[in-house]
Protein backbone atom coordinates (compact mmCIF):
# COMPACT_ATOMS: atom_id res chain seq x y z
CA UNK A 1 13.57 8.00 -18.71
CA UNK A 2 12.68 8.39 -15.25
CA UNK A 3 9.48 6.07 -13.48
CA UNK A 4 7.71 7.49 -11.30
CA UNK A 5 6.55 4.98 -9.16
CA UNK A 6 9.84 4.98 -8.30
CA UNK A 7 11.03 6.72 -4.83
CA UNK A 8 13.69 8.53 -5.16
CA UNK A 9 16.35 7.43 -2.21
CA UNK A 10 15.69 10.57 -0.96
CA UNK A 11 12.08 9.48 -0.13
CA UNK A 12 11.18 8.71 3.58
CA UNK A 13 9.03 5.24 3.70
CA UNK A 14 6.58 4.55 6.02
CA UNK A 15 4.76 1.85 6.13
CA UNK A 16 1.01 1.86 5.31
CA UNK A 17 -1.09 1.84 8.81
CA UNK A 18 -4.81 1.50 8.99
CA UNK A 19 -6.56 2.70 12.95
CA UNK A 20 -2.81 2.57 13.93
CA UNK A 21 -1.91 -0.49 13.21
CA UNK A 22 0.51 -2.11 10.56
CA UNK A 23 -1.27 -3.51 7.92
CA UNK A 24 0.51 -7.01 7.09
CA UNK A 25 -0.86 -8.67 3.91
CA UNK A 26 -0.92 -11.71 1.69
CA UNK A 27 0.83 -11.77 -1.34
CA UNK A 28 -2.77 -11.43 -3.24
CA UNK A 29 -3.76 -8.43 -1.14
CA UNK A 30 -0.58 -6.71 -1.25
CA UNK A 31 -0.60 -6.76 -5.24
CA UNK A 32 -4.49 -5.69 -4.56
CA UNK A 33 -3.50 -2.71 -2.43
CA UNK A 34 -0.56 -1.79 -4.71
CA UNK A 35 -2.47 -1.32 -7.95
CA UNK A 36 -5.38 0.89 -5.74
CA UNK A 37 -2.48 3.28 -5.20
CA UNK A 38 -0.63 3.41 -7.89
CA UNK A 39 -3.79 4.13 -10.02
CA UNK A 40 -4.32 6.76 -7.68
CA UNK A 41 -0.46 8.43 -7.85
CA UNK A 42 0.70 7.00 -4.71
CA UNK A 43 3.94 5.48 -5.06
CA UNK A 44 4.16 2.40 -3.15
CA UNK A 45 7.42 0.12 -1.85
CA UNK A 46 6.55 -3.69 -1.18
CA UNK A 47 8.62 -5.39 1.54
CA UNK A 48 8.43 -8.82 1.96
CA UNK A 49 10.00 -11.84 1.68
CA UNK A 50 8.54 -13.76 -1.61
CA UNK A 51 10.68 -16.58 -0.87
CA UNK A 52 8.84 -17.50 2.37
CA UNK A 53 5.62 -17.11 1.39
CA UNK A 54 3.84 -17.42 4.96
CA UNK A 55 5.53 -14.39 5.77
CA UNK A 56 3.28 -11.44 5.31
CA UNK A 57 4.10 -8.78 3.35
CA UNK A 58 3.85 -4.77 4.13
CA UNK A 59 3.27 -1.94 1.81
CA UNK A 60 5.72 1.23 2.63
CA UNK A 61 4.68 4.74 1.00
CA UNK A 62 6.47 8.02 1.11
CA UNK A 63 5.58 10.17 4.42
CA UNK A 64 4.35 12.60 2.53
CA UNK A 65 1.21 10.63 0.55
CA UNK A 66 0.77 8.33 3.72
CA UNK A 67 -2.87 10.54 4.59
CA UNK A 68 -4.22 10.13 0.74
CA UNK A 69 -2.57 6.28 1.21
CA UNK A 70 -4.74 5.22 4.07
CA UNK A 71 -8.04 7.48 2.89
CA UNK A 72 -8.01 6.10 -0.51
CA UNK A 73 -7.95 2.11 1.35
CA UNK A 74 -10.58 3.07 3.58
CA UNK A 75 -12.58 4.28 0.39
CA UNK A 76 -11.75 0.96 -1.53
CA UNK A 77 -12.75 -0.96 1.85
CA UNK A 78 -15.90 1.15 2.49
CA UNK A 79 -16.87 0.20 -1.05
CA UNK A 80 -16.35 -3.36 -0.78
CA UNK A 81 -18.70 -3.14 1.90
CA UNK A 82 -21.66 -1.70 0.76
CA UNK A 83 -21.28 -3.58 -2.28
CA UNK A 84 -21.82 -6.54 -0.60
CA UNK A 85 -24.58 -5.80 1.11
């Protein structure tokens, strides 16, 4: 049984970069993040170190999903947004 969220080692990560810049993210926001993209059949790679906790985190996603990656945060951010106004 194969899962799909998975990479494959053949998979080239990059990591997830909003206006060209890194995105580096709490624990909380990371998991946040993570579940936006996998619900939407990006496959995501967390790298972080859990054991140091002040240490951000950064989400990594295969080259070829990084566009739908960063359009489908901007969405989720654009929503927040007007929601809370």
């Amino acid at each position: 049984m194969s899962d799909s969220s998975i990479p494959t080692p053949d998979v080239n990560l990059v990591p997830l970069t909003e206006g060209g810049l890194e995105l580096e993210l709490s624990e909380m926001e990371c998991l946040s993040i993570k579940t936006l993209l996998e619900a939407n059949d990006i496959q995501v790679v967390v790298q972080g170190a859990s054991q140091m906790p002040n240490l951000p985190y950064e989400i990594l996603v295969p080259a070829n999903q990084l566009q739908d990656a960063v359009r489908v945060v901007r969405d989720a951010q654009q929503t927040g947004a007007e929601v809370t106004e």
